[in-house]
N, C-alpha and C. Protein backbone atom coordinates (compact mmCIF):
# COMPACT_ATOMS: atom_id res chain seq x y z
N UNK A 1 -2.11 14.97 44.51
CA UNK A 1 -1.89 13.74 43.77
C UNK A 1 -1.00 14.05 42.56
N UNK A 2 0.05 13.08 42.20
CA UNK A 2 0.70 13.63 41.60
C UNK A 2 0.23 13.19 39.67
N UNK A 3 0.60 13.79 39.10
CA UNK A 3 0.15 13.51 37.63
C UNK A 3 0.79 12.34 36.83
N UNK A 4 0.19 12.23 35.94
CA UNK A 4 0.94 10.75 35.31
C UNK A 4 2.55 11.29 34.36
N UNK A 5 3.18 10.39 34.74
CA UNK A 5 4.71 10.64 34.24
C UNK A 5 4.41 10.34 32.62
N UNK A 6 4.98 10.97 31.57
CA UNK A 6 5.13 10.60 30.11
C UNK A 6 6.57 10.15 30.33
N UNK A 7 6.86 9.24 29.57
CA UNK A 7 7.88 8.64 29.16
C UNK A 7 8.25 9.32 27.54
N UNK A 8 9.01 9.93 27.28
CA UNK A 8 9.37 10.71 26.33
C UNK A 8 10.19 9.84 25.41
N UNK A 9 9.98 9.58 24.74
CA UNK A 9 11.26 8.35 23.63
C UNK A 9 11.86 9.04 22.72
N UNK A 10 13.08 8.99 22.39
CA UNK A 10 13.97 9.64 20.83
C UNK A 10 13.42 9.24 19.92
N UNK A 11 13.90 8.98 18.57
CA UNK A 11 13.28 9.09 17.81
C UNK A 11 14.80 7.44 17.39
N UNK A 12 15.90 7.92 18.33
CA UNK A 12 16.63 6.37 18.22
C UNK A 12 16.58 5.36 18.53
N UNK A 13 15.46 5.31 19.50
CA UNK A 13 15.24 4.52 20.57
C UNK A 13 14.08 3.37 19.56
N UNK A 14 14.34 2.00 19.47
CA UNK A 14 13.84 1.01 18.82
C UNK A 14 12.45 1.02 19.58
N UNK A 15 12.32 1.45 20.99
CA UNK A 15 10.91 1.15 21.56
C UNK A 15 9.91 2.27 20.91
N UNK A 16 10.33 3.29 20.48
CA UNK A 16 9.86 4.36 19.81
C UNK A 16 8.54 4.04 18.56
N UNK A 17 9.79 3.15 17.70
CA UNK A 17 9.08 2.67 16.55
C UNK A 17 7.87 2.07 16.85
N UNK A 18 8.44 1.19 17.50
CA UNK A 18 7.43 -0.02 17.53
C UNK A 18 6.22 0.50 18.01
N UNK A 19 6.39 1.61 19.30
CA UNK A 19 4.71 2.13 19.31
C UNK A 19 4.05 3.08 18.15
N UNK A 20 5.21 3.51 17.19
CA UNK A 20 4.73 4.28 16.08
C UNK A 20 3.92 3.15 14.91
N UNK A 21 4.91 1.90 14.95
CA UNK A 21 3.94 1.03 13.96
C UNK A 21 3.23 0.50 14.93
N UNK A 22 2.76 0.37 15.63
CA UNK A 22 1.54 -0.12 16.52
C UNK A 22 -0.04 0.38 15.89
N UNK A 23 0.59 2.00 16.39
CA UNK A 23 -0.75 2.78 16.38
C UNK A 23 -0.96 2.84 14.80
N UNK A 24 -0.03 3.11 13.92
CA UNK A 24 -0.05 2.67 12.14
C UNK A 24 -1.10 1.44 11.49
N UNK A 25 -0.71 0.30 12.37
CA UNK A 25 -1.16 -0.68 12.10
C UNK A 25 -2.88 -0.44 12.63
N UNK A 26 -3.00 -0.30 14.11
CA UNK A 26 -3.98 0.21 14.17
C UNK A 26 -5.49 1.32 13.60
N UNK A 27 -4.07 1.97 12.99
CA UNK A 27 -5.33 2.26 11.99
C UNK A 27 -5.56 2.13 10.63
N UNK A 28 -4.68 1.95 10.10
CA UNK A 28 -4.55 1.11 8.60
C UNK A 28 -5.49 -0.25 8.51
N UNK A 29 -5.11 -0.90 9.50
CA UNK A 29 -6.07 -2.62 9.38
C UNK A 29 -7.65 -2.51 9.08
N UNK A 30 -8.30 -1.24 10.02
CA UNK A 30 -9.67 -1.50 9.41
C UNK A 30 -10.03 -0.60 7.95
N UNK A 31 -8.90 0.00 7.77
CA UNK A 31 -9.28 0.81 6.63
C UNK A 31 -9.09 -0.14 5.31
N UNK A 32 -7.36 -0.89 5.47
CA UNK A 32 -7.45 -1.70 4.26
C UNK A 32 -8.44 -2.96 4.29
N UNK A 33 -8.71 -3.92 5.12
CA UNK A 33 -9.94 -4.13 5.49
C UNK A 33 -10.80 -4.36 4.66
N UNK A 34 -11.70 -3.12 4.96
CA UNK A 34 -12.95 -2.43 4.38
C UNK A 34 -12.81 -2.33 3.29
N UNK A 35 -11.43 -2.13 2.44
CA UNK A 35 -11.41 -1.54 1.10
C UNK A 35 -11.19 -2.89 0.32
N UNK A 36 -10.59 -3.80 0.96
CA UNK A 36 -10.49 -5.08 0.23
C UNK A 36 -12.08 -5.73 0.40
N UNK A 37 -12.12 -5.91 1.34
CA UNK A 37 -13.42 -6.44 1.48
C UNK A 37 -14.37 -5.80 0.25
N UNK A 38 -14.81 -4.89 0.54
CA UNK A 38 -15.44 -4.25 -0.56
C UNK A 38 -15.38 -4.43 -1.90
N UNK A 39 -14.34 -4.34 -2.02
CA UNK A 39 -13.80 -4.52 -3.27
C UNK A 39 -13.98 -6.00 -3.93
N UNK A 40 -13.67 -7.13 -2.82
CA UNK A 40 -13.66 -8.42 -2.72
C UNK A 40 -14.97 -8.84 -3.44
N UNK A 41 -16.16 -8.25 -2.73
CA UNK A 41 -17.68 -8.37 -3.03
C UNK A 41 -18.22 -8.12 -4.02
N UNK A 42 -17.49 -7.47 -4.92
CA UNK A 42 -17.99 -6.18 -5.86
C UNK A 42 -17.18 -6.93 -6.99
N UNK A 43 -15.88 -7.83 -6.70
CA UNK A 43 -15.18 -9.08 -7.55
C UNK A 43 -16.22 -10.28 -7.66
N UNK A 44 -16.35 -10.28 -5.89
CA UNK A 44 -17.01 -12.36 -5.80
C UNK A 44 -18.79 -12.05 -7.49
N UNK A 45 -19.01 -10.56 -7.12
CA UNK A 45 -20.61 -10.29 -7.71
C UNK A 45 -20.61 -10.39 -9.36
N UNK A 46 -19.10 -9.55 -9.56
CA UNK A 46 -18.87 -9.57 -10.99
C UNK A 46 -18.64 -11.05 -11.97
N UNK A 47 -18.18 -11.64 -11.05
CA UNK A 47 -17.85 -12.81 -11.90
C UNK A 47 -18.28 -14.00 -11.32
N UNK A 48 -19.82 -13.75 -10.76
CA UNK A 48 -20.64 -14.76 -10.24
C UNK A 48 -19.79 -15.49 -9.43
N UNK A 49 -19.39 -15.32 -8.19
CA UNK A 49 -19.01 -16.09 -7.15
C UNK A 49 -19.67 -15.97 -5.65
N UNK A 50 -19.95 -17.17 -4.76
CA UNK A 50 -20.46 -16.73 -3.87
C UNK A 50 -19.49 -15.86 -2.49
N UNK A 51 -19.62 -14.96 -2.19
CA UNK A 51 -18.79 -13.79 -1.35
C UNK A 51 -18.07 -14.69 -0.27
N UNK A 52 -18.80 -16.23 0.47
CA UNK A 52 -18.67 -16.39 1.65
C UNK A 52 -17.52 -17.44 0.83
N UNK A 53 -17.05 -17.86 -0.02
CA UNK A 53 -16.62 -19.08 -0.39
C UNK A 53 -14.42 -18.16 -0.64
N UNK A 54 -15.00 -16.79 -0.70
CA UNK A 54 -13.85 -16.24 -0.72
C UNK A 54 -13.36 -15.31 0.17
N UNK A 55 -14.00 -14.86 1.39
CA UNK A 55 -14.30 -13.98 1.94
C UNK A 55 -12.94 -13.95 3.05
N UNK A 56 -12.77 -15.60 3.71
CA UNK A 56 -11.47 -15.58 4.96
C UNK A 56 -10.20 -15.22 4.07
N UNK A 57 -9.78 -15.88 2.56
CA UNK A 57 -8.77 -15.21 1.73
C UNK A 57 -8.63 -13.86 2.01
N UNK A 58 -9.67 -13.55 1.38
CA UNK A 58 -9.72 -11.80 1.41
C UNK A 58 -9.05 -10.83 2.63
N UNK A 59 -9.74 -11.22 3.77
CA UNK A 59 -9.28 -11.15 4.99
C UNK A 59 -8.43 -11.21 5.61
N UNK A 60 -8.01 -12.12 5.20
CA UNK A 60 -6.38 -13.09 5.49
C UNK A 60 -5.35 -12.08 5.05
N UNK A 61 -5.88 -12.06 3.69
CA UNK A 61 -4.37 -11.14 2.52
C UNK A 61 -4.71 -9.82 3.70
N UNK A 62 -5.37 -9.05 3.64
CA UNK A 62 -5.58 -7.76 4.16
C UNK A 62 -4.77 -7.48 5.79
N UNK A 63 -4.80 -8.37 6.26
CA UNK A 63 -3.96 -8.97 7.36
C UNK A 63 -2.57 -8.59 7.11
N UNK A 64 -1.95 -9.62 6.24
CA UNK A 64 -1.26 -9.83 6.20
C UNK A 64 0.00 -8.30 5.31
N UNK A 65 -1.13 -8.22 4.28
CA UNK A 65 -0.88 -6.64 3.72
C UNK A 65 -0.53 -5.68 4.90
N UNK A 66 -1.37 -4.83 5.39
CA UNK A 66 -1.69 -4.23 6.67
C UNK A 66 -0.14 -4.29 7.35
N UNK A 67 0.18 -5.62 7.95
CA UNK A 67 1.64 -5.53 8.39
C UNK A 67 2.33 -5.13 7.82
N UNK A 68 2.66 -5.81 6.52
CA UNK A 68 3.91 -5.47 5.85
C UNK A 68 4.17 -4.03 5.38
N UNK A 69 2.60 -3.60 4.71
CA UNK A 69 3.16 -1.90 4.46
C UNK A 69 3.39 -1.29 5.91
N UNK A 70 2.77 -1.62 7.30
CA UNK A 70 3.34 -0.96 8.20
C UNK A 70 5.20 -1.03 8.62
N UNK A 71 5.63 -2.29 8.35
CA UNK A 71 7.09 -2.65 8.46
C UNK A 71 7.76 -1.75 7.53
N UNK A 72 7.04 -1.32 6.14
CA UNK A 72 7.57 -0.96 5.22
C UNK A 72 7.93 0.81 5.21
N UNK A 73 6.74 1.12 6.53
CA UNK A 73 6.11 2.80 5.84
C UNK A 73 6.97 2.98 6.98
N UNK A 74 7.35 2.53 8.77
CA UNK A 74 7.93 2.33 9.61
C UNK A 74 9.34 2.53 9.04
N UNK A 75 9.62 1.32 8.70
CA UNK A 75 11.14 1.56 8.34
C UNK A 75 11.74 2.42 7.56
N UNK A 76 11.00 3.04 6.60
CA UNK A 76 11.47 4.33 5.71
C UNK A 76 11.66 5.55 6.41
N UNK A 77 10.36 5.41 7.58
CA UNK A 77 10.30 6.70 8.36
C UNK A 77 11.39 6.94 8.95
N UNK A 78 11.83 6.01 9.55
CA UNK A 78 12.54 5.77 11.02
C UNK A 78 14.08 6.15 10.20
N UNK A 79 14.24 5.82 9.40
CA UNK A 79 15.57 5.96 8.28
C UNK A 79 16.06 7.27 7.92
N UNK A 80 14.78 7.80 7.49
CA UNK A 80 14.97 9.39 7.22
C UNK A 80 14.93 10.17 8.13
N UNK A 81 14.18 9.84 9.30
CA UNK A 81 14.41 10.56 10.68
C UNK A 81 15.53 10.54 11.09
N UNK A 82 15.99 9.54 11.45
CA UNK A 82 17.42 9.28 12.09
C UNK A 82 17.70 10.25 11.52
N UNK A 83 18.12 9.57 9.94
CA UNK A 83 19.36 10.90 9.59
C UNK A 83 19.13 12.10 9.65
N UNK A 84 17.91 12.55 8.94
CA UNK A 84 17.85 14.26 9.53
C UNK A 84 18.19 14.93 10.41
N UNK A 85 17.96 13.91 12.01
CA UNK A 85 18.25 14.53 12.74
C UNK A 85 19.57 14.50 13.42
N UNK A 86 20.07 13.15 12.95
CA UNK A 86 21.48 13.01 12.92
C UNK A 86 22.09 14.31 12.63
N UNK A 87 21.91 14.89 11.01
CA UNK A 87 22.55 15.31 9.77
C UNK A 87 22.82 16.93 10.69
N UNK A 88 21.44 17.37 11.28
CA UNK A 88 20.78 18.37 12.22
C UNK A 88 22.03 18.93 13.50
N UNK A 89 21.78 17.62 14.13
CA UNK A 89 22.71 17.50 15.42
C UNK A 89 24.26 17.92 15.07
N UNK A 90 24.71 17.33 14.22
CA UNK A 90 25.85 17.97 13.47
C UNK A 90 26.05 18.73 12.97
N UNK A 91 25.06 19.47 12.68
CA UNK A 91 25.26 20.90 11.85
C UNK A 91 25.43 21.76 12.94
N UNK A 92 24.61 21.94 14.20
CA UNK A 92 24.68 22.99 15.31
C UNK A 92 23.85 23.98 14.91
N UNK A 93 22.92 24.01 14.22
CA UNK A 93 21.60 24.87 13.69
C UNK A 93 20.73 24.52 14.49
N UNK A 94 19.93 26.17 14.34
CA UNK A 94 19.09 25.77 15.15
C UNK A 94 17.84 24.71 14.85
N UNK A 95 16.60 24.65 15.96
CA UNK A 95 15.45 23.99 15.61
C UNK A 95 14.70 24.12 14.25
N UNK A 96 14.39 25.46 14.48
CA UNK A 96 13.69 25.99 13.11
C UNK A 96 14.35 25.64 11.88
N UNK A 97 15.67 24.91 11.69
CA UNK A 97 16.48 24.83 10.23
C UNK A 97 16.16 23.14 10.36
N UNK A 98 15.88 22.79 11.00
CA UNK A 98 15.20 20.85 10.56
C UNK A 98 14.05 21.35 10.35
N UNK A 99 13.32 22.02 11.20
CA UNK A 99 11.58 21.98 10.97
C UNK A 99 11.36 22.46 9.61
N UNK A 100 12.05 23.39 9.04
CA UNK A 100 11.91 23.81 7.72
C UNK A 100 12.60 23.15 6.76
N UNK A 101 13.08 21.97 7.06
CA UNK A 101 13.98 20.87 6.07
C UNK A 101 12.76 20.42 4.68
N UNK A 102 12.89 20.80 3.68
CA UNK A 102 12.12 20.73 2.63
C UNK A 102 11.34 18.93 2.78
N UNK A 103 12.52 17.98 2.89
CA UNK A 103 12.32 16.84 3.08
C UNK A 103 12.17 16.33 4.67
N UNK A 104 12.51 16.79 5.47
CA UNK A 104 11.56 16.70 6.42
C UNK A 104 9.60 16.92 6.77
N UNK A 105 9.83 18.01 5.66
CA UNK A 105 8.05 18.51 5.69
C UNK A 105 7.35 17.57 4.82
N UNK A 106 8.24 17.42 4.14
CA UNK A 106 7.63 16.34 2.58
C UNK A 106 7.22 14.99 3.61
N UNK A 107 8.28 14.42 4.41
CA UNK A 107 8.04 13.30 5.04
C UNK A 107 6.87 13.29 5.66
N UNK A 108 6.14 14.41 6.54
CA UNK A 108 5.06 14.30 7.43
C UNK A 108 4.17 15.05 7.12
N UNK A 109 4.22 16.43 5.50
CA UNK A 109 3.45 16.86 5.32
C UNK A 109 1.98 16.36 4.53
N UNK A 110 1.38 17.35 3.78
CA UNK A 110 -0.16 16.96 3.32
C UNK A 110 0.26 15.81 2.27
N UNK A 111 1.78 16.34 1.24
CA UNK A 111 1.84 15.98 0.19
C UNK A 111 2.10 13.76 0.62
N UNK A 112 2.95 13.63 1.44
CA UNK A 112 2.76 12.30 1.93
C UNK A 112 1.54 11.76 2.22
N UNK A 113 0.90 12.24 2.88
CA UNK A 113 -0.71 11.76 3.27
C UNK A 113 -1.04 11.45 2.31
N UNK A 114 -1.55 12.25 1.23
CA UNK A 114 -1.82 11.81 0.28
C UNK A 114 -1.33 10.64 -1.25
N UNK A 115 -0.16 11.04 -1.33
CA UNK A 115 0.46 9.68 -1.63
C UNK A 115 0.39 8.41 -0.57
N UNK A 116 0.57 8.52 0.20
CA UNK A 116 0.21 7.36 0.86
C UNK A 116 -1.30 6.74 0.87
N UNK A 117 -1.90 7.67 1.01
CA UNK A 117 -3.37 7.52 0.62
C UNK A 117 -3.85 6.90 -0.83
N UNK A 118 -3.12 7.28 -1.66
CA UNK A 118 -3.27 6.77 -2.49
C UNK A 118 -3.02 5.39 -3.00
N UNK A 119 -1.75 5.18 -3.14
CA UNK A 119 -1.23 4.49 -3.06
C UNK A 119 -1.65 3.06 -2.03
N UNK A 120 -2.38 2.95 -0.93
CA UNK A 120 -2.39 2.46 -0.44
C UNK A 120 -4.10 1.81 -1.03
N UNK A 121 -5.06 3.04 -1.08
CA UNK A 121 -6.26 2.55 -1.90
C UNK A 121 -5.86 1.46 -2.85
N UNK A 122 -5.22 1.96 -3.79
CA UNK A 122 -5.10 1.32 -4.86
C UNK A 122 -4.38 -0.32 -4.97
N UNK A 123 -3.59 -0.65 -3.70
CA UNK A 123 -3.09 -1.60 -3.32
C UNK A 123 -4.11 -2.79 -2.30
N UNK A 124 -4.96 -1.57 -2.13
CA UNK A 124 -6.21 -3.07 -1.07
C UNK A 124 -7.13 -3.41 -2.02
N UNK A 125 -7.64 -2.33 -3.02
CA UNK A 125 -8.73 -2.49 -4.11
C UNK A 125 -7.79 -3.76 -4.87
N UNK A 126 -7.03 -3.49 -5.26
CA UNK A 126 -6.49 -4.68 -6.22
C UNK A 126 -6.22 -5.91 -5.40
N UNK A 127 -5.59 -5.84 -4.55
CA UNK A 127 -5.53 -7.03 -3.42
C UNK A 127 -6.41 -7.99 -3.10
N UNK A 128 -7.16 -7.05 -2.85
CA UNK A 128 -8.91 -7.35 -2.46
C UNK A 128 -9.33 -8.19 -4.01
N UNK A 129 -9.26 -7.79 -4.70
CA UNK A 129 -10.06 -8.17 -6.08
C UNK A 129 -9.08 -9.12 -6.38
N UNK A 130 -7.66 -9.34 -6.40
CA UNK A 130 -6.94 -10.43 -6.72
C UNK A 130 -7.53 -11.96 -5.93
N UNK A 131 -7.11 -11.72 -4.83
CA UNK A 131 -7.48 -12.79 -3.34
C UNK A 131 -9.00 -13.28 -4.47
N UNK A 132 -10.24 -12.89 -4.72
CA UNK A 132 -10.97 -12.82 -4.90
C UNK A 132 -10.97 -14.22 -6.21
N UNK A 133 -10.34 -13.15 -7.13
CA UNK A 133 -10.22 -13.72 -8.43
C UNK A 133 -9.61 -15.61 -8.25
N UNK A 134 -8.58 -15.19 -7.35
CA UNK A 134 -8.07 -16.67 -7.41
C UNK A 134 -8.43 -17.43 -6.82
N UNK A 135 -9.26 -17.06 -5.69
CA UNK A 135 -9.82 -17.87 -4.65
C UNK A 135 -10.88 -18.24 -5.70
N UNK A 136 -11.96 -17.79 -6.56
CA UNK A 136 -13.14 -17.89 -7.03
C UNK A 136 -13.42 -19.66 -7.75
N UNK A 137 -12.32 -19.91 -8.37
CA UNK A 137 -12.44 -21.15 -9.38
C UNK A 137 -12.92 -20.80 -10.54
N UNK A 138 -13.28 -19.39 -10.96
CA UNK A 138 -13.66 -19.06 -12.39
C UNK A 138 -12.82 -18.18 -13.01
N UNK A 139 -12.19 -17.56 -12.68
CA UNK A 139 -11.22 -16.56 -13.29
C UNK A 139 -10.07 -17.00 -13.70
N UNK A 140 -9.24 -16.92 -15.01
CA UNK A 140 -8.23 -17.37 -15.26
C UNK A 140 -6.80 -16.51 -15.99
N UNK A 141 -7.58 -15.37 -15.40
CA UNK A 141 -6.41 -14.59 -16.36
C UNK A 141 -6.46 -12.91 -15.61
N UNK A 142 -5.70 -12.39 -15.21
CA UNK A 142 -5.92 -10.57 -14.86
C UNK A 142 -5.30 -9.41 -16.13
N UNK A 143 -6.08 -8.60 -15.78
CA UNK A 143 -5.72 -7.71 -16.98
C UNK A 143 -5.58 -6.42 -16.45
N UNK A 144 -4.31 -5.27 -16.56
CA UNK A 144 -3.63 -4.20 -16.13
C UNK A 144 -4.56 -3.67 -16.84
N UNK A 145 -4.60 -2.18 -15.98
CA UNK A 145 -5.52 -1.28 -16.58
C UNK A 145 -5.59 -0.10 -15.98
N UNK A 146 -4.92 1.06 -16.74
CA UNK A 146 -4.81 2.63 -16.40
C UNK A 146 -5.85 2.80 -15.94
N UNK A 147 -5.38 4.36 -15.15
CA UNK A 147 -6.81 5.04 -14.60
C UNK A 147 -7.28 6.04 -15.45
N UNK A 148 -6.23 6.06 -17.11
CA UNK A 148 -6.99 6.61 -17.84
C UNK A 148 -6.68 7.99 -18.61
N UNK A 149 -6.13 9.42 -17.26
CA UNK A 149 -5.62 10.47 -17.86
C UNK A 149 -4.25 10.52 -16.65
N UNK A 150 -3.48 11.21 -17.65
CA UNK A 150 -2.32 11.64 -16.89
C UNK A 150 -1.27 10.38 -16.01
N UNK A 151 -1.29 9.47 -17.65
CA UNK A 151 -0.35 8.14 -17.05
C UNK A 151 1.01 8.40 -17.62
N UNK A 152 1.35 7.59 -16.65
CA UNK A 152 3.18 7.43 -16.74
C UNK A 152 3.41 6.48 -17.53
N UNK A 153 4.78 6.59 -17.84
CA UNK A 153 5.21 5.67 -19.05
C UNK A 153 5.53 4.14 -18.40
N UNK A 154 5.21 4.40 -17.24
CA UNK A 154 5.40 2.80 -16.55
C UNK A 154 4.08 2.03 -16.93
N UNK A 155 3.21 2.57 -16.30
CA UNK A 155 1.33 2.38 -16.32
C UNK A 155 1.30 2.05 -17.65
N UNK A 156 1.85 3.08 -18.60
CA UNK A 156 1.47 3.22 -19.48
C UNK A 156 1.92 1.50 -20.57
N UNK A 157 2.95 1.22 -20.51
CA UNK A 157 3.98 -0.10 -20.57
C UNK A 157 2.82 -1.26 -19.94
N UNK A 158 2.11 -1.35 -19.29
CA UNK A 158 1.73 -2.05 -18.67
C UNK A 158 -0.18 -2.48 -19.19
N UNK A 159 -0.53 -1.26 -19.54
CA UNK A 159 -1.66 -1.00 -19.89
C UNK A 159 -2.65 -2.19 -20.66
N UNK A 160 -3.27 -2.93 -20.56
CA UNK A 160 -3.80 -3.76 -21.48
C UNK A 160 -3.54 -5.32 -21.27
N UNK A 161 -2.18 -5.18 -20.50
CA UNK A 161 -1.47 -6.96 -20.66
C UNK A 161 -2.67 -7.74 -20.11
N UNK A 162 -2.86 -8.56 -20.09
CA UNK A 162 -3.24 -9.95 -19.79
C UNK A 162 -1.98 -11.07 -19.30
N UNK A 163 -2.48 -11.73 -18.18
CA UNK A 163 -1.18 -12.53 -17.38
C UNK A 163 -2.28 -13.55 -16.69
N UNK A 164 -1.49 -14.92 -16.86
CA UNK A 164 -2.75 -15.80 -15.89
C UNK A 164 -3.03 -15.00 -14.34
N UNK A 165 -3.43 -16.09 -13.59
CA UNK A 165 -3.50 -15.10 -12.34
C UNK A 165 -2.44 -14.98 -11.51
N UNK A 166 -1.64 -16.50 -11.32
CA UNK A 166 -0.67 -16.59 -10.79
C UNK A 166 0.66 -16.09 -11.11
N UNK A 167 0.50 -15.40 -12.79
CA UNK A 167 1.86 -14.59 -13.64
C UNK A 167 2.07 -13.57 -12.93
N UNK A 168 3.01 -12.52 -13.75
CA UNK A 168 3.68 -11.29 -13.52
C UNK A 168 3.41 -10.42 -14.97
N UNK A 169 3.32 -8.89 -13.94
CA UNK A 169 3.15 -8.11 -15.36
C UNK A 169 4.75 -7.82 -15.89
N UNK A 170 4.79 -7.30 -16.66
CA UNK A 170 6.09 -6.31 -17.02
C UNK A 170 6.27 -4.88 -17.73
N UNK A 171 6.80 -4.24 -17.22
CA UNK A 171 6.89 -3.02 -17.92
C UNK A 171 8.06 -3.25 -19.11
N UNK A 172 8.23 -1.46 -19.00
CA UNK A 172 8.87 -1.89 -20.25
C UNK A 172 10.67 -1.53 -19.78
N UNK A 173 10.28 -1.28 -18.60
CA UNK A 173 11.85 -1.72 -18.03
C UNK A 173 12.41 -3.23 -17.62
N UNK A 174 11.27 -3.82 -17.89
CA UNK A 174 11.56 -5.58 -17.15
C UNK A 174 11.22 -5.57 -15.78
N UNK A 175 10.69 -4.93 -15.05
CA UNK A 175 10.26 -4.77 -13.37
C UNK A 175 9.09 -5.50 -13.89
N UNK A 176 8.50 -6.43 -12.54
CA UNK A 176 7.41 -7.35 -12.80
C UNK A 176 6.46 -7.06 -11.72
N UNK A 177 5.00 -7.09 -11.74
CA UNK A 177 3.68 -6.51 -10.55
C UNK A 177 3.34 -7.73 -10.48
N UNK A 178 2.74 -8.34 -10.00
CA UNK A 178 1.54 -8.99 -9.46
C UNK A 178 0.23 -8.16 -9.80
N UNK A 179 0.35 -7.38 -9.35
CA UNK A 179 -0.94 -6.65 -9.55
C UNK A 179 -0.19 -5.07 -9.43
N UNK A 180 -1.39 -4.27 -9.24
CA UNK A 180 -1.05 -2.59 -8.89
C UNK A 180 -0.92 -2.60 -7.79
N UNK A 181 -0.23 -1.43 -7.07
CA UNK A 181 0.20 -0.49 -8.24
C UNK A 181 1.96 -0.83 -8.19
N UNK A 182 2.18 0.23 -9.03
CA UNK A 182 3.50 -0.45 -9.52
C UNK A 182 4.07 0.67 -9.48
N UNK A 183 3.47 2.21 -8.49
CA UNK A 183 4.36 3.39 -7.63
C UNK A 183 3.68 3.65 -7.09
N UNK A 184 4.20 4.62 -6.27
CA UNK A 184 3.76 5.44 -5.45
C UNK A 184 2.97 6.36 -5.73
N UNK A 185 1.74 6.72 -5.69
CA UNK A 185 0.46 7.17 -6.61
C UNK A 185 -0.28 6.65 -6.96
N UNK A 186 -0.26 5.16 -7.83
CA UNK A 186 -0.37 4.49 -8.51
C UNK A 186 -1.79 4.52 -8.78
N UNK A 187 -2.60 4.57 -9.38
CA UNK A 187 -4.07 4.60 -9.50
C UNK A 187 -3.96 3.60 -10.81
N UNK A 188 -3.81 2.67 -10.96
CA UNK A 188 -4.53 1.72 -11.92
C UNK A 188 -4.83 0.45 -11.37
N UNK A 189 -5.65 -0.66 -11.69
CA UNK A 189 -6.73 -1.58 -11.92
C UNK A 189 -6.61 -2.39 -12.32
N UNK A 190 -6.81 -4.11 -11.51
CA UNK A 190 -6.81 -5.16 -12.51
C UNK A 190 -8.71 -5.71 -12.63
N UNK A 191 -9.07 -6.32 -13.66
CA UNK A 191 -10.10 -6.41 -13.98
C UNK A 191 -9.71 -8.29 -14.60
N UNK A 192 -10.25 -9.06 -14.38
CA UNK A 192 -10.75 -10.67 -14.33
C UNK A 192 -11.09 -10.81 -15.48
N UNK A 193 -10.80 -11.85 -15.89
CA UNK A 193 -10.76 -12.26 -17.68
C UNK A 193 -10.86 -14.27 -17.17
N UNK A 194 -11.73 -14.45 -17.90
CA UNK A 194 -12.37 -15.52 -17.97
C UNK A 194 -12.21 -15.83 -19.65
N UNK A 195 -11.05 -17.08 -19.51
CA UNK A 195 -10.93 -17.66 -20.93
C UNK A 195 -11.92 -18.35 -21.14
N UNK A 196 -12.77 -18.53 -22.59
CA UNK A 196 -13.50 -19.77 -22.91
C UNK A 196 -13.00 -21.22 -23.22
N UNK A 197 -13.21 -22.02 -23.33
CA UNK A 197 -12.53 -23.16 -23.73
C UNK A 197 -12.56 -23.53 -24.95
N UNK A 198 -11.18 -23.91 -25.41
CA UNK A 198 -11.12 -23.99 -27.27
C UNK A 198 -11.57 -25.09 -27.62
């Protein structure tokens, strides 16, 4: 009996991608998910809201998140691949001189995982807690907020503001967030501010 054929794809080949963001998406969705959700609950609890009254928002955004960083993390990949191996093919070097491409390793090594990891926490936690905030009917204002040690002068620019919910933050270059994070790393926090009435 004969064995099952693999279909081998380039790395040029558009059908390529698409099963690379497939399986991406696949596993990103229940992770950001969970982290919004969570996060969502731990918002609806803080500022007395009931969980179920915000919960399909929550869900929804996480959805919708989920795709787009996959379109996003996809298309960067697929960009820098090409060319490397473009850059590669033209050189007439061997294998071992891409595999050891500083930025090739960077692309798929530990140090990406983890920025991405990060970065990506920090984007469902806030997500999650935004969806939350606005969906709630009690919250009227978000407030930026470092993670505390070893901030950047962006974070740092940002630190403290207060913005209704539907505003923008700003640094101190004029670039505007919605929420965090506002790089790649990014570990800071928005936290719900409830004006009193004058």
């Amino acid at each position: 009996m004969a064995g099952k054929v693999v279909e081998n794809k380039s790395v040029f080949d558009s059908f390529f991608w698409m099963d690379e963001a497939d399986i991406l998406y696949a596993i990103l969705l229940p992770l950001i998910t969970k982290l919004a959700v969570d996060m969502g609950k731990q918002a609806a609890i803080g500022i007395g809201v009931h969980w179920g009254l915000v919960n399909d928002a929550v869900v929804s955004w996480a959805r919708n998140f989920a795709a787009e960083e996959v379109t996003l993390i996809t298309t960067t990949t697929q960009k820098m691949v090409q060319d490397k191996v473009a850059d590669w093919i033209a050189s007439g070097e061997p294998l071992r001189e891409l595999e050891k491409d500083p930025q090739f390793l960077q692309a798929f090594g530990k140090v990406r995982a983890k920025r991405i990891a990060v970065t990506e926490v920090t984007n469902a936690y806030a997500g999650g807690n935004l969806e939350t905030y606005k969906n709630s009917g009690v919250v009227d204002y978000k407030r930026w907020n470092t993670a505390g040690t070893d901030v950047c002068p962006i974070c740092l620019s940002l630190e403290g503001q207060e913005v209704p919910l539907d505003a923008m933050f700003h640094d101190f270059a004029g670039m505007e967030y919605d929420r965090p994070p506002a790089h790649v790393n990014c570990k800071c926090w928005i936290q719900p501010v409830v004006k009193e009435p004058e």
